[in-house]
Protein backbone atom coordinates (compact mmCIF):
# COMPACT_ATOMS: atom_id res chain seq x y z
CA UNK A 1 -17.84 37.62 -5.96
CA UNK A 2 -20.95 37.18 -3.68
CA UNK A 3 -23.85 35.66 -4.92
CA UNK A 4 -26.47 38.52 -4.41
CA UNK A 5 -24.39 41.14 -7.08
CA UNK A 6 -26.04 42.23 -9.92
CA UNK A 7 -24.68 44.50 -12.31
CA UNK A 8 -27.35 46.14 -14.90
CA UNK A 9 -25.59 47.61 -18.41
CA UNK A 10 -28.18 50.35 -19.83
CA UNK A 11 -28.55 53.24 -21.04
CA UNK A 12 -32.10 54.19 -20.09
CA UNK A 13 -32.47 55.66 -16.63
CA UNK A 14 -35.67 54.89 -16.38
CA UNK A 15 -35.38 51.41 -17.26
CA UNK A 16 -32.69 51.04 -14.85
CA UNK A 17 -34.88 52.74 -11.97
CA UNK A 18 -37.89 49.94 -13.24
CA UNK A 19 -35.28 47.32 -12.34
CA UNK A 20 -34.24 48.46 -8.85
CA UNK A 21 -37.71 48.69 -8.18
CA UNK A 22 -39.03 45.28 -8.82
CA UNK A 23 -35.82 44.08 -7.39
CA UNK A 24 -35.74 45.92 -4.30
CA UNK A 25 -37.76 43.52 -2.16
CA UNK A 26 -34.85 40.49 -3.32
CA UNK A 27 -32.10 41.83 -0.97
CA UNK A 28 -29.20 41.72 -4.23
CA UNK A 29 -26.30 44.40 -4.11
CA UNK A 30 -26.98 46.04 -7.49
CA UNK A 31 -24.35 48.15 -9.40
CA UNK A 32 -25.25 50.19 -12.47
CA UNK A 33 -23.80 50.77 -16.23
CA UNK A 34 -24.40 52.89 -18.79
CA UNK A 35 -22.72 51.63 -21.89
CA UNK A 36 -20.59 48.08 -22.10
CA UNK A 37 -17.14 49.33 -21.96
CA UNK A 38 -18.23 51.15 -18.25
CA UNK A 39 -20.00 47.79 -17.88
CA UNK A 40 -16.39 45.78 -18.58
CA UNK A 41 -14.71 47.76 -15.90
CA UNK A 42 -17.40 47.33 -13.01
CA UNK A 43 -17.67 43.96 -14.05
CA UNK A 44 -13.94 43.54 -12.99
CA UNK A 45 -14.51 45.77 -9.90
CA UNK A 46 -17.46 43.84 -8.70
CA UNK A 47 -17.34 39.98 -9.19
CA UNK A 48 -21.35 40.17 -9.81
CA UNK A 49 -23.63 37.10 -9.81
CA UNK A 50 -25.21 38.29 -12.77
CA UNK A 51 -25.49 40.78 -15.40
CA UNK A 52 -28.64 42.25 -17.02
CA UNK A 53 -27.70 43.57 -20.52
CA UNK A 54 -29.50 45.80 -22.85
CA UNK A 55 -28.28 45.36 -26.48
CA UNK A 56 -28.76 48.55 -28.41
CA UNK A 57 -25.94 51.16 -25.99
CA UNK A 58 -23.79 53.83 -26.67
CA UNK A 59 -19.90 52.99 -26.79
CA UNK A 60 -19.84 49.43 -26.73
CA UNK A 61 -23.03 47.29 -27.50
CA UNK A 62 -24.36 44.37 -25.66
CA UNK A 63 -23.35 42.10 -28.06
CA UNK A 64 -20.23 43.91 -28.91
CA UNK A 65 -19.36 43.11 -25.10
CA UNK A 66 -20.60 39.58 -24.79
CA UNK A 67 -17.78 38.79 -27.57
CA UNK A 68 -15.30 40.10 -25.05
CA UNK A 69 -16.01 38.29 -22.02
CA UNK A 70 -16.03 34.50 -21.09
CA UNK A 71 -19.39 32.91 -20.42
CA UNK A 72 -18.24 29.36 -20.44
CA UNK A 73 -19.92 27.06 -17.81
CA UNK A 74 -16.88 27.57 -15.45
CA UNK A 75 -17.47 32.19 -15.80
CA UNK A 76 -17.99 34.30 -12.86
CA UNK A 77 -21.43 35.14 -13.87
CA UNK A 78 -24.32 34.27 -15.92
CA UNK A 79 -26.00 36.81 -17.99
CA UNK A 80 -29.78 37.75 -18.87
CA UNK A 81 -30.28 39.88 -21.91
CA UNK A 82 -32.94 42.41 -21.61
CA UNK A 83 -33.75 44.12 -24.37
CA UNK A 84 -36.36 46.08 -26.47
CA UNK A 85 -34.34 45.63 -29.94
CA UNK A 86 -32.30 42.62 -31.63
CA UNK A 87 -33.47 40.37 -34.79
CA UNK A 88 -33.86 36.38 -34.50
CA UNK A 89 -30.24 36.80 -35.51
CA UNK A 90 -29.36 38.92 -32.15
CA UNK A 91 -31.30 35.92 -30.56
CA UNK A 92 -29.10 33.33 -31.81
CA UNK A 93 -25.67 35.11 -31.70
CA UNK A 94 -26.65 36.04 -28.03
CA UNK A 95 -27.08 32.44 -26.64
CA UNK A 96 -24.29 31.50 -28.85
CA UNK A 97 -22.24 33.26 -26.51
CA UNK A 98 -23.58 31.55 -23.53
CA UNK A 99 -26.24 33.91 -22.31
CA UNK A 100 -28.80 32.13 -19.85
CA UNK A 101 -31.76 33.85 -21.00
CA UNK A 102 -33.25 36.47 -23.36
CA UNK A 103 -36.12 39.17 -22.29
CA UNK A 104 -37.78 41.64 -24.38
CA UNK A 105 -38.97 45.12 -22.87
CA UNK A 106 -41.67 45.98 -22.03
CA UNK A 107 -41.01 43.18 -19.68
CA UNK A 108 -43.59 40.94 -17.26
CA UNK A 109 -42.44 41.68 -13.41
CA UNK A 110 -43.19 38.34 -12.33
CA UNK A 111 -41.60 36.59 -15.29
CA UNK A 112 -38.46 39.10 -14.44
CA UNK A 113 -38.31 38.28 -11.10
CA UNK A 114 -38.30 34.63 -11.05
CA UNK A 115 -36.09 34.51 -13.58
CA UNK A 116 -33.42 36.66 -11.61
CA UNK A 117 -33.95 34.63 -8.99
CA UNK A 118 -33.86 31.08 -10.60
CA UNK A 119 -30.55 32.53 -11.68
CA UNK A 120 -28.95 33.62 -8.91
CA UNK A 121 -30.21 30.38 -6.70
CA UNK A 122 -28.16 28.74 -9.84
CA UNK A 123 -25.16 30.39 -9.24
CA UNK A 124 -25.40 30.21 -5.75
CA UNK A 125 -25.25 26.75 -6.22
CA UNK A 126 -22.54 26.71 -8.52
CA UNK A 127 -20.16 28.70 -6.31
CA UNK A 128 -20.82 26.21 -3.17
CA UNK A 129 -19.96 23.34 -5.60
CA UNK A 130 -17.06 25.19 -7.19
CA UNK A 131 -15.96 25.78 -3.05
CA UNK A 132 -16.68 22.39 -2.20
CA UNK A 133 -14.65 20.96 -5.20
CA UNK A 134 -11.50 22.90 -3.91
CA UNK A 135 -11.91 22.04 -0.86
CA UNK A 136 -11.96 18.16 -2.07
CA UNK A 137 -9.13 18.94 -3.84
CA UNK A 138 -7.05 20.15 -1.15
CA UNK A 139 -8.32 17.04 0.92
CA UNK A 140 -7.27 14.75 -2.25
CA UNK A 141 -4.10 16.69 -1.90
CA UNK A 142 -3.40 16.11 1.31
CA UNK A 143 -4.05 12.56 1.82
CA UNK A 144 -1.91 12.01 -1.54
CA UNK A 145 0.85 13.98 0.73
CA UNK A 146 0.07 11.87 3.42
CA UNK A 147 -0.16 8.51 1.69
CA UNK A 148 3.31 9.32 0.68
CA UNK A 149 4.58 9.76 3.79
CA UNK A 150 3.27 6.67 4.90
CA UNK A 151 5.11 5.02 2.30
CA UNK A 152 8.26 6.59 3.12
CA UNK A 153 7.77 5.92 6.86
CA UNK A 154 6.95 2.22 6.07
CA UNK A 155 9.97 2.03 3.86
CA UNK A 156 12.09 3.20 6.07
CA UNK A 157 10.92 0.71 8.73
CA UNK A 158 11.01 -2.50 6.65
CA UNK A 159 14.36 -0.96 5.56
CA UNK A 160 15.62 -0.55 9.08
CA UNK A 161 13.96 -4.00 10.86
CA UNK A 162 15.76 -5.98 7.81
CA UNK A 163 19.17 -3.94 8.29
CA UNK A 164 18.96 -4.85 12.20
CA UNK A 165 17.99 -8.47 11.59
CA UNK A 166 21.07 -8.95 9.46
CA UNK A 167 23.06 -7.41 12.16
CA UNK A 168 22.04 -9.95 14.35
CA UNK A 169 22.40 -12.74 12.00
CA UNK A 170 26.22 -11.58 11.63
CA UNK A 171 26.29 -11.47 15.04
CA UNK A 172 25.37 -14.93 15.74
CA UNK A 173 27.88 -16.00 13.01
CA UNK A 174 30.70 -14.58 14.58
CA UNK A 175 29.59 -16.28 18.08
CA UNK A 176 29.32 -20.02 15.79
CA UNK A 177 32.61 -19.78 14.99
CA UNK A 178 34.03 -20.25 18.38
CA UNK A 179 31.74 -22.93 18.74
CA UNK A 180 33.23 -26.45 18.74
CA UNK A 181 29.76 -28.72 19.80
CA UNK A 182 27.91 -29.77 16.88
CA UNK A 183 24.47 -30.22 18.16
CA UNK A 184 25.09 -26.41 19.82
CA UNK A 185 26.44 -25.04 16.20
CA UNK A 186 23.79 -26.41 14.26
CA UNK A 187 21.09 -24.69 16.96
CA UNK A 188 22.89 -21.36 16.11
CA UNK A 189 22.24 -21.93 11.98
CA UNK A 190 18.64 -22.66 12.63
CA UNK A 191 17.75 -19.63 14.62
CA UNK A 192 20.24 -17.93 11.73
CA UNK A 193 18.23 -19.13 8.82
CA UNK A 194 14.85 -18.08 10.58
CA UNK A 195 16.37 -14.56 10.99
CA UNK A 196 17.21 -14.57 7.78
CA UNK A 197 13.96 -15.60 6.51
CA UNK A 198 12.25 -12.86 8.52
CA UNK A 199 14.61 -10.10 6.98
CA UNK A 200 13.65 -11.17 3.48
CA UNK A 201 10.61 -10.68 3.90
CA UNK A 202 10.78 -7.66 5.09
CA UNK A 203 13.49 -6.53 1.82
CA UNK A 204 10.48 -7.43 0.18
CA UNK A 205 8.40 -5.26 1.13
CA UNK A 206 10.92 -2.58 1.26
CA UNK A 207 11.35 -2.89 -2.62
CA UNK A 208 7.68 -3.58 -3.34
CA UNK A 209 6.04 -1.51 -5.18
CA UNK A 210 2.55 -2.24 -2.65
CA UNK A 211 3.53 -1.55 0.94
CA UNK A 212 0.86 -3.56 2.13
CA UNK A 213 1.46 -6.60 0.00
CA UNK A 214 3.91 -8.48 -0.91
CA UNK A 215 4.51 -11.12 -4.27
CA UNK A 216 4.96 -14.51 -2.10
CA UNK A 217 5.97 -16.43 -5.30
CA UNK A 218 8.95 -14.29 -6.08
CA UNK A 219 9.48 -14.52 -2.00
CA UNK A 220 9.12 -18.07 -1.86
CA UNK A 221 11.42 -18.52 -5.04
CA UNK A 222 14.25 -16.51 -2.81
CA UNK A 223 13.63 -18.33 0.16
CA UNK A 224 13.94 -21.74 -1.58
CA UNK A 225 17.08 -21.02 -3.37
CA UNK A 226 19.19 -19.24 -0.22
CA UNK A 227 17.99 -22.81 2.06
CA UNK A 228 19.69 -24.66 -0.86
CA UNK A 229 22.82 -22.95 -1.06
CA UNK A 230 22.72 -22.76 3.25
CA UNK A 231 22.86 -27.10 2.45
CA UNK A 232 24.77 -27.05 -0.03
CA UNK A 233 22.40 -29.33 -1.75
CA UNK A 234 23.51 -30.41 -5.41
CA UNK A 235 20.34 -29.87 -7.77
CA UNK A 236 20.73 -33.37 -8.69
CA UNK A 237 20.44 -34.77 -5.04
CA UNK A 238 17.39 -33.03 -4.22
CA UNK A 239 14.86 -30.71 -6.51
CA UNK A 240 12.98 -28.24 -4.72
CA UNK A 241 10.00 -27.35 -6.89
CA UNK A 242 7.76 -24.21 -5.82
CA UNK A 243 4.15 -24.02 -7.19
CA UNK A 244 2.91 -20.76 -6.22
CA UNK A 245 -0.26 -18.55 -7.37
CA UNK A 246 0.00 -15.14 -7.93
CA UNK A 247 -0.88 -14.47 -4.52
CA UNK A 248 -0.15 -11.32 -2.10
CA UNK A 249 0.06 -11.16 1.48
CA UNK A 250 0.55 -8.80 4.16
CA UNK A 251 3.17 -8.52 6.61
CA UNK A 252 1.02 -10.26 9.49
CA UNK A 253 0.48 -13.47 7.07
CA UNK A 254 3.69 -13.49 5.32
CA UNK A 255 6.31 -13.60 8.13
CA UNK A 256 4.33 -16.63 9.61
CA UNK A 257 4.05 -18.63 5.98
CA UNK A 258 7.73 -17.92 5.17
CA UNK A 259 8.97 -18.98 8.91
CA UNK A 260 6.78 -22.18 7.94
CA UNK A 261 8.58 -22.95 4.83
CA UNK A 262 11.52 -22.48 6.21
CA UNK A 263 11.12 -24.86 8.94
CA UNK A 264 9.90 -27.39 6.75
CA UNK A 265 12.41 -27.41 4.03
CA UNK A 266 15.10 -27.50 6.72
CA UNK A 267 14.00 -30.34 8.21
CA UNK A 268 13.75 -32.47 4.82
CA UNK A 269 17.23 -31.15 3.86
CA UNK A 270 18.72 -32.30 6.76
CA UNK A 271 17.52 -35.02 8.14
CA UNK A 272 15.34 -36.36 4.52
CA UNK A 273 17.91 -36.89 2.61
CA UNK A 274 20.81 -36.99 5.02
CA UNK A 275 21.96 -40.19 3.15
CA UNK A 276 22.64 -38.72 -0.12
CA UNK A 277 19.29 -40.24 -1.59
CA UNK A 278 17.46 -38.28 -4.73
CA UNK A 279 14.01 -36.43 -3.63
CA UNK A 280 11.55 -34.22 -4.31
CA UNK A 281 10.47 -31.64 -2.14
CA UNK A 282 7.07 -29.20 -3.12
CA UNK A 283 6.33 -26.13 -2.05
CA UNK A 284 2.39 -25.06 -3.20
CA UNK A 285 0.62 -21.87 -2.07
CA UNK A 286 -2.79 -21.68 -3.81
CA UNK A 287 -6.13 -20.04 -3.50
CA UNK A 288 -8.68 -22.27 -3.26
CA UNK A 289 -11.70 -22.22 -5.20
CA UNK A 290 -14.85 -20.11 -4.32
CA UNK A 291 -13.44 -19.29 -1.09
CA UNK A 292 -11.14 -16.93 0.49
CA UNK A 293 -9.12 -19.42 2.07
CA UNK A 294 -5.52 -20.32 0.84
CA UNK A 295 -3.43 -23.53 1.29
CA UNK A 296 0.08 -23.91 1.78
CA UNK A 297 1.90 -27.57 1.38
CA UNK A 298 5.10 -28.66 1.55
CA UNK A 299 5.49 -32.24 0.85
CA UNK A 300 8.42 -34.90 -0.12
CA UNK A 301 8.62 -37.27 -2.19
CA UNK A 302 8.82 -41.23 -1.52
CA UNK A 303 8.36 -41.06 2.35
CA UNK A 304 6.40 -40.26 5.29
CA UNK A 305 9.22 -38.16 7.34
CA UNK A 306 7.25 -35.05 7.82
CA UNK A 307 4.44 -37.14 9.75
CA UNK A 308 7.08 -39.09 11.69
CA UNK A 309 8.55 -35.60 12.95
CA UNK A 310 5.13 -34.60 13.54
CA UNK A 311 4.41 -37.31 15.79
CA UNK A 312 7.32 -36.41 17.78
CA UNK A 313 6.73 -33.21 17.65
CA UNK A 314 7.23 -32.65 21.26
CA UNK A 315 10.64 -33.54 20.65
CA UNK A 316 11.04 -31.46 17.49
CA UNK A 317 11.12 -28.00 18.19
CA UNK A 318 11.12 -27.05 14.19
CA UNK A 319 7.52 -29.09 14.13
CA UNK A 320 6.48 -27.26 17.11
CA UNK A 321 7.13 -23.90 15.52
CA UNK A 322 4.95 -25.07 12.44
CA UNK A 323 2.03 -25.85 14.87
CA UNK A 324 2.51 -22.25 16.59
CA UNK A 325 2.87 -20.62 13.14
CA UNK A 326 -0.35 -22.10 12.10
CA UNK A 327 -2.24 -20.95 14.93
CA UNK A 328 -0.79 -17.17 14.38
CA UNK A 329 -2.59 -17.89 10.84
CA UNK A 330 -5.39 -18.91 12.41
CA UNK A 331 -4.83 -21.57 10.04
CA UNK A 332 -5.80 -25.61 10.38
CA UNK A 333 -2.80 -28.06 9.81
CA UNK A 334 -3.25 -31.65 8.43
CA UNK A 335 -1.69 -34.29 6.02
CA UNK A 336 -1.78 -34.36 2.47
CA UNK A 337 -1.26 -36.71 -0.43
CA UNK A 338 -2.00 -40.02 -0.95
CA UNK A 339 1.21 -41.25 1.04
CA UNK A 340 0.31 -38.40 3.78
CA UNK A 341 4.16 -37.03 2.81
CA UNK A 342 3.03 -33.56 3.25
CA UNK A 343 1.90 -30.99 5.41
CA UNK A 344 -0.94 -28.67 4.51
CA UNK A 345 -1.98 -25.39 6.43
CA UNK A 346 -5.64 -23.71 5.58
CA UNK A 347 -5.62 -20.36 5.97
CA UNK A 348 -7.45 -17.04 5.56
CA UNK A 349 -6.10 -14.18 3.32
């Protein structure tokens, strides 16, 4: 279909000669019809813009023919009835069936003309929209595709980096078991634990159902209780209690906050409560209000360690980390509680 067809259905030749001549100047490919069967067939030949229909033919009458074809708002053409018979009845039954206007011969030139042309200009817009909606949907459908891949790719990444983090966490396992130094041995389940907590995170992401974001309760939850069973900690000697917001991060934030947590829990398991005592250790990650800053705290119960280690941090290589971690957040680190037991990172999501 091009935009400048027109296909006139009529039975008077010199009605149809009238129409080529106050069309002529308009530039539109015209096609002719005698009857509205003939008209049917070079409808389907041609494609036309638009159709002018007389209503009284031989064969097949205009309305006769408008029952047969499809003049929804999504047709091929519009169509202009131009007629010198038809009741109010004809009227109504006409636009019923969708037609765009209706004309009665003897007809005004002028009126004619800018009608055709108001017509065609409507269709012509209708057919760029109709091209420019496919061609949206083919975009649509191709960054859907593409999305998808992404996913797949990024799947198979987290997927891979966790699989090859394990591997080297089995690998250092093997190597601690020929190792007969304490102090040496327990270096070897540090740096194990912190690979460990690196490949969770990335499992999470791998089975989350947002690449880009991952549920840091449910992570922290994981985290907490695999540090627990690394200690062998009876629940009854010490209670690690999580409160986390629903809160997601990304990969760049949630690698740094786990490797914190990590590092801080180890320290209070092993050194804390090294005596057997009872305590309390929290873990809180919460947004804070009106802002789009978020705070993570882990704190003990009953005693100060966490600033004592801090203190000597440049002895403590776990404290250390949590001061380089917090700068990777961009994040600012200070004390917290009324006892200063805890540590407390500021961050942006």
């Amino acid at each position: 279909m091009t935009w400048k067809s027109i296909l006139v259905i009529d039975d008077e030749e010199i009605m149809r000669e009238l129409i080529s001549d106050t069309l002529e100047e308009e530039d539109y490919e015209i096609y002719w019809a005698g009857d509205g069967k003939e008209g049917m067939e070079m409808a389907k030949k041609h494609n036309p813009s638009l159709i002018i229909l007389d209503l009284k033919m031989p064969v097949m009458n205009g309305i006769e023919m408008l029952e047969s074809i499809d003049l929804s708002p999504a047709s091929q053409f519009a169509v202009i009835v131009l007629t010198g018979h038809g009741y109010d009845e004809d009227i109504k039954r006409c636009f019923h069936l969708g037609v765009c206007a209706f004309l009665r011969k003897p007809f005004n030139v002028y009126e004619f003309k800018g009608l055709v042309r108001c017509t065609m200009l409507t269709k012509q817009y209708e057919e760029l929209q109709r091209k420019s909606n496919e061609k949206l949907t083919l975009l649509n459908t191709q960054l859907s595709e593409s999305v998808r891949e992404r996913e797949i790719l990024l799947k198979e990444i987290h997927h891979r980096v966790k699989n090859n983090l394990q591997v080297i966490s089995s690998l250092l396992y093997l190597q601690s078991e020929e190792i007969g130094d304490a102090q040496t041995l327990e270096l070897f389940e540090a740096n194990r634990s912190r690979i460990h907590t690196m490949a969770t995170v990335h499992d999470f992401f791998y089975h989350s159902g947002d690449l880009g974001k991952v549920d840091f309760k449910e992570y922290t939850d994981t985290l907490v209780k695999t540090l627990l069973g690394s200690y062998k900690m009876r629940p009854l000697t010490i209670d690690v209690k999580t409160d986390i917001q629903d809160v997601f991060l990304d990969i760049v934030k949630a690698i740094p906050c786990g490797l914190i947590i990590n590092e801080l829990i180890t320290v209070l398991l092993k050194h804390a409560h090294s005596n057997g005592s009872h305590g309390e250790i929290l873990v809180s990650l919460q947004q804070l209000h009106d802002s789009d800053k978020i705070k993570l705290i882990v704190s003990d119960s009953g005693i100060n360690f966490l600033k004592t280690r801090k203190c000597q941090k440049e002895k403590d290589l776990a404290m250390q980390l949590v001061e380089v971690l917090a700068r990777q957040l961009n994040g600012t680190t200070d004390f917290c509680g009324s006892d200063e037991s805890g540590i407390s990172i500021v961050f942006g999501k």
